[in-house]
Protein backbone atom coordinates (compact mmCIF):
# COMPACT_ATOMS: atom_id res chain seq x y z
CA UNK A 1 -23.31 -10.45 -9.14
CA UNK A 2 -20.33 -12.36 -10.33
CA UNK A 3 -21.10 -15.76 -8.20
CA UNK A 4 -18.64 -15.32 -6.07
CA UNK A 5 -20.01 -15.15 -3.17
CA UNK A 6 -23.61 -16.78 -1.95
CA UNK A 7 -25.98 -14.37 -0.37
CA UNK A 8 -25.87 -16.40 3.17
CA UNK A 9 -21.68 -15.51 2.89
CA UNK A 10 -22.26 -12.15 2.17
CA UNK A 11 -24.52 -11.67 5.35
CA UNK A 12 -21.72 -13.64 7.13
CA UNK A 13 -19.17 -11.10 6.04
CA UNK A 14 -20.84 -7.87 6.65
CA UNK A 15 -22.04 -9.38 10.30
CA UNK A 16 -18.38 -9.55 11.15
CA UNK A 17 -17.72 -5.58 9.63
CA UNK A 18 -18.20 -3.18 12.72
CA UNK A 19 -17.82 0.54 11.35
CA UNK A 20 -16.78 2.85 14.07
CA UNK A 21 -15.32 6.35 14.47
CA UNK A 22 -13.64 5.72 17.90
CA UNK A 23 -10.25 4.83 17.64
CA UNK A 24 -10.64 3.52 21.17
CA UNK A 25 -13.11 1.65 20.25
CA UNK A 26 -12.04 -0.06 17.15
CA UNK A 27 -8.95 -0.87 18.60
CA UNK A 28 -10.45 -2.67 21.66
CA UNK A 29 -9.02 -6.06 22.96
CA UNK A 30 -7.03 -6.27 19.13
CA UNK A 31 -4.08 -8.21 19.07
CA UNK A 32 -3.26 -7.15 15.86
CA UNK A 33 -3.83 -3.73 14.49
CA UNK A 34 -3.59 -2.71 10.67
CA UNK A 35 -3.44 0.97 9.61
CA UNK A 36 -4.27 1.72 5.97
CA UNK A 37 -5.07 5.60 5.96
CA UNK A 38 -3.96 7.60 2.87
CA UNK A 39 -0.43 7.79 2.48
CA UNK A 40 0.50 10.71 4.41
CA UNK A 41 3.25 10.61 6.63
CA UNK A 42 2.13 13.09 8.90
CA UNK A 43 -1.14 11.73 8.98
CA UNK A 44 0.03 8.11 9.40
CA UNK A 45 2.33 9.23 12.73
CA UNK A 46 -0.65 10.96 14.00
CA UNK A 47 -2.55 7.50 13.94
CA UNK A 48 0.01 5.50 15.23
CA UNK A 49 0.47 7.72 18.18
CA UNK A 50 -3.07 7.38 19.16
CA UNK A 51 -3.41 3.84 18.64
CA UNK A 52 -0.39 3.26 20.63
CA UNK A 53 -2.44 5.27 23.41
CA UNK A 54 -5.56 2.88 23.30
CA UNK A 55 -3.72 -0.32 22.08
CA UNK A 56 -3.04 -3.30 24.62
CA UNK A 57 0.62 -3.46 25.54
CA UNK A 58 0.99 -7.06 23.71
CA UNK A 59 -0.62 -5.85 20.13
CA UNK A 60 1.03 -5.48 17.04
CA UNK A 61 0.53 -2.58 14.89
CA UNK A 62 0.75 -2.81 11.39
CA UNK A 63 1.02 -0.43 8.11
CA UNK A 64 -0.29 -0.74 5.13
CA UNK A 65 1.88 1.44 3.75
CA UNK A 66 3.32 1.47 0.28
CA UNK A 67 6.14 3.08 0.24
CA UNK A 68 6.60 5.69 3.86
CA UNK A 69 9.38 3.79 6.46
CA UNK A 70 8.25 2.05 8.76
CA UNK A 71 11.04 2.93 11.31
CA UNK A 72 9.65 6.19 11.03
CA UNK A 73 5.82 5.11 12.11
CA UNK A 74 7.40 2.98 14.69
CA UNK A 75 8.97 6.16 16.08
CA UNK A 76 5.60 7.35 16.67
CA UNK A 77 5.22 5.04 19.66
CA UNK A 78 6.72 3.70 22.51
CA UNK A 79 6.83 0.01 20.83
CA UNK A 80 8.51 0.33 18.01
CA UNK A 81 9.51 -3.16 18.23
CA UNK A 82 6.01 -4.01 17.82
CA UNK A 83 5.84 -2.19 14.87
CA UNK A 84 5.71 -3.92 11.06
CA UNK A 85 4.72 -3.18 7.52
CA UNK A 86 1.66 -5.54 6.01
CA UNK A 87 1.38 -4.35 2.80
CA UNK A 88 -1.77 -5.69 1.02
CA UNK A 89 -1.96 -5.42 -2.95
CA UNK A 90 -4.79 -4.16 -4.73
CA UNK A 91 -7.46 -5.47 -4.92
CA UNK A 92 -6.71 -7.20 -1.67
CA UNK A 93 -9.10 -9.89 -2.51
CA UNK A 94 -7.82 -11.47 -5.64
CA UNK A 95 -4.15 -10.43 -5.16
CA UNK A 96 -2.02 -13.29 -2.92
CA UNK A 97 0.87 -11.24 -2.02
CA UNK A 98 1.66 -9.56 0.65
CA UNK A 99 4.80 -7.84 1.97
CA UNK A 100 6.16 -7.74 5.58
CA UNK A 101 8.38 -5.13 6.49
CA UNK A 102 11.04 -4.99 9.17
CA UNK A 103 11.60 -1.76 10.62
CA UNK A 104 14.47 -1.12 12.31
CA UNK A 105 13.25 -1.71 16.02
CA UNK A 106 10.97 -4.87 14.54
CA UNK A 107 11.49 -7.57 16.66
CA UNK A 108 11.61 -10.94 14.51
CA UNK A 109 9.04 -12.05 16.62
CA UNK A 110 6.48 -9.24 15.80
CA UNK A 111 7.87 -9.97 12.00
CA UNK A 112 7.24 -14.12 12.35
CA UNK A 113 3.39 -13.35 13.92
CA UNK A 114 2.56 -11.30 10.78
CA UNK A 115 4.23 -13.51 8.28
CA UNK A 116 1.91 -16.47 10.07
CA UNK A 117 -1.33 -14.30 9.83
CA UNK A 118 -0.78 -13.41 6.68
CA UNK A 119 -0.51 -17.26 6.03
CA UNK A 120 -3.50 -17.86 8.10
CA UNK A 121 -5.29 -15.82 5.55
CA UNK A 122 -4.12 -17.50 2.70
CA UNK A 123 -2.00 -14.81 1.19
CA UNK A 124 1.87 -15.62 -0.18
CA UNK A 125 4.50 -13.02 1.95
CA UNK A 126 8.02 -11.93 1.22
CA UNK A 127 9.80 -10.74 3.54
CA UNK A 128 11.64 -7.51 3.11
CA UNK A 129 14.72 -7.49 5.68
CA UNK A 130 15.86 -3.72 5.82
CA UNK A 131 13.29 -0.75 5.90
CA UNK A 132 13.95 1.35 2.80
CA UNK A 133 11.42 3.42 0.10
CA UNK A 134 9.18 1.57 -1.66
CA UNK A 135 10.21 -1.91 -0.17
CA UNK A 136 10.13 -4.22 -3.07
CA UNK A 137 7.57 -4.01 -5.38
CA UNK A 138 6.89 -0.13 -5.41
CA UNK A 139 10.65 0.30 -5.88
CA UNK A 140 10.32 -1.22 -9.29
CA UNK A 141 6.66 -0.70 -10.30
CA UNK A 142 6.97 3.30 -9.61
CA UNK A 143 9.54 3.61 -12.12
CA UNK A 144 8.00 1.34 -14.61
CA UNK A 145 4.37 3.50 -14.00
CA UNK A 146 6.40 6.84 -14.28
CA UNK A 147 7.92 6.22 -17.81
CA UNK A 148 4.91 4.56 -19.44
CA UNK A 149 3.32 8.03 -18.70
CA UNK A 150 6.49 9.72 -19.81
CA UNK A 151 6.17 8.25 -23.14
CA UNK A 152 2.63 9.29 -23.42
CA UNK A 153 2.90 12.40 -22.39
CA UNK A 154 6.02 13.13 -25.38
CA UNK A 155 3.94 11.58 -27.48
CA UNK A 156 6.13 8.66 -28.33
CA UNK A 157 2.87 6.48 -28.38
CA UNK A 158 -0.79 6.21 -27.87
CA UNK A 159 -2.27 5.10 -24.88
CA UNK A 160 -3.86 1.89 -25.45
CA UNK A 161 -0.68 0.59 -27.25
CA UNK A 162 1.52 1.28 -24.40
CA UNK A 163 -0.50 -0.77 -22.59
CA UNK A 164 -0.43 -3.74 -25.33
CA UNK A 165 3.18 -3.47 -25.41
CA UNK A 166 3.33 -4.17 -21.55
CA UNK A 167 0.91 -6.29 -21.52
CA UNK A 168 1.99 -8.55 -24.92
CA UNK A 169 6.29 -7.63 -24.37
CA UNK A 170 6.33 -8.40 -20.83
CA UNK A 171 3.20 -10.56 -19.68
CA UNK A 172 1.96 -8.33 -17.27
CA UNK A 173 -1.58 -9.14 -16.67
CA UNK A 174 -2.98 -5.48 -17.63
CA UNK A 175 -1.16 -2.52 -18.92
CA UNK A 176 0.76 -0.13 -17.06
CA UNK A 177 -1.65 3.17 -17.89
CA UNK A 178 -4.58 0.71 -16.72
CA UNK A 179 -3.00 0.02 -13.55
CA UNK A 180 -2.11 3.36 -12.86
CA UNK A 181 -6.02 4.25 -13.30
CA UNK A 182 -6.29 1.64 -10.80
CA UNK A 183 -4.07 2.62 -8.08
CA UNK A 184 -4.44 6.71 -8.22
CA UNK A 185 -2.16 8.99 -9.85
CA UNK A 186 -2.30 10.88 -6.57
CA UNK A 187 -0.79 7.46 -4.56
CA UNK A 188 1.25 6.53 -7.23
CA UNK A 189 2.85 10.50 -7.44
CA UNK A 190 3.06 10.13 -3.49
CA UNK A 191 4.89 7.37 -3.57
CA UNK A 192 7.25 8.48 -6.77
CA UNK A 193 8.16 11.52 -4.36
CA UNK A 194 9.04 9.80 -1.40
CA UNK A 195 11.24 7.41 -3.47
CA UNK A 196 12.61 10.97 -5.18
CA UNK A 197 13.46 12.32 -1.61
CA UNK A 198 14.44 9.16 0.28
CA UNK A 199 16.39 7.22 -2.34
CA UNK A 200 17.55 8.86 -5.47
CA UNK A 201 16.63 11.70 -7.91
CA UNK A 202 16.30 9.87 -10.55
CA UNK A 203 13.05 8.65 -9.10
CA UNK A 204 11.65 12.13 -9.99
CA UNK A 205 7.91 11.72 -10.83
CA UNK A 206 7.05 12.75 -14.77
CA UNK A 207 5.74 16.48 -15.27
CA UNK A 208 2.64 14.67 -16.73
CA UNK A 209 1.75 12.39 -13.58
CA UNK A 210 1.95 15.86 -11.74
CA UNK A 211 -0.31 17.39 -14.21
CA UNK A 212 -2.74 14.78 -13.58
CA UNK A 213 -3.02 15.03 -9.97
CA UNK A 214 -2.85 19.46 -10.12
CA UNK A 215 -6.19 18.36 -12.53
CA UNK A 216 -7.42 15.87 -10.02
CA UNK A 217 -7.22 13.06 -13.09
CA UNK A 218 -6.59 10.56 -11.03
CA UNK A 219 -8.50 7.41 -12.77
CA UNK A 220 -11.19 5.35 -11.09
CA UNK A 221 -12.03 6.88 -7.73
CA UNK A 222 -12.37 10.53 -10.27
CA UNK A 223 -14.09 8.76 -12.76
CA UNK A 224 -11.66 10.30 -15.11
């Protein structure tokens, strides 16, 4: 609807989309394997364990993760050196980055074959060199996210000129309370806890981000 695409490409692209339910299945004769199930660790380890079951013994799995160690979902298998984050931005189409994440059992060559996919797809990669919470961007984006609802939720200011300070003070493309409706306040409150618990306390997610997510206010995918 927006030109983006012709209708011949779009055929092209949903030909090459095969839905499945069988992890066996999807997993078939992959080289390269990328998990992006909600961010759960528990649910996430489960995963990994099974694909590691059905995966050939050369493939590479990967996490989309945002912010859960990927040491930790390398544990979950008996390759752990074939183990790496690939962490895609939202909305994976438009945005160029994406990070690569070393766990600590990552060999550098299961780190140099995702950097070169990633490349291969046209994305721009950093490269983050010790497994910790949040990895780069998260680590700093969290906290920013956490305090713009913090000062709404004193009522230090309105909504919309939050945003416009953000958005006008520090030339971020779109406002911080806009990207939060965006990304979740359920993900982003996940991710502000395992910062909280992995890092530092004074990661601790705002009383009104919690509120949101006990309401199930959590923007977009809601509709509120």
């Amino acid at each position: 609807s927006k030109g983006q695409l012709t209708g011949v490409q779009v055929i092209e692209i949903l030909n090459k989309i095969r839905p499945t339910l069988d992890l066996k299945e999807a997993i078939s004769g992959a080289d390269l394997i990328i998990e992006a199930v909600p961010e759960n660790v528990e649910l996430k380890k489960a995963t990994f364990k099974g694909v590691d079951q059905y995966a050939q013994s050369h493939a590479i799995i990967a996490s989309n993760t945002s912010s859960i160690s990927i040491t930790e979902l390398g544990s979950a298998t008996n390759r752990p050196e074939k183990v790496c984050g690939m962490h895609f931005f939202n909305p994976p189409q438009l945005m160029k980055l994406i990070e690569v994440i070393k766990g600590a059992k990552t060999s550098d060559e299961t780190a140099q074959t995702v950097l070169e996919v990633a490349h291969r797809m046209g994305k721009e990669t950093v490269l983050v060199k010790k497994d910790c919470p949040g990895f780069i961007v998260n680590r700093i984006l969290i906290p920013a996210l956490n305090e713009a609802i913090a000062i709404h939720w004193e009522g230090v200011a309105d909504r919309d000129d939050i945003d416009k300070a953000v958005r006008l003070g520090l030339n971020w493309p779109m406002g911080p309370l806009m990207l939060l409706d965006y990304i979740g306040a359920d993900t982003t409150l996940a991710i502000a806890e395992v910062l909280e618990k992995e890092l530092d306390p004074k990661f601790r997610p705002c009383l009104g981000l919690k509120q949101m997510v006990k309401a199930q206010l959590l923007g977009r995918k809601t509709g509120k």
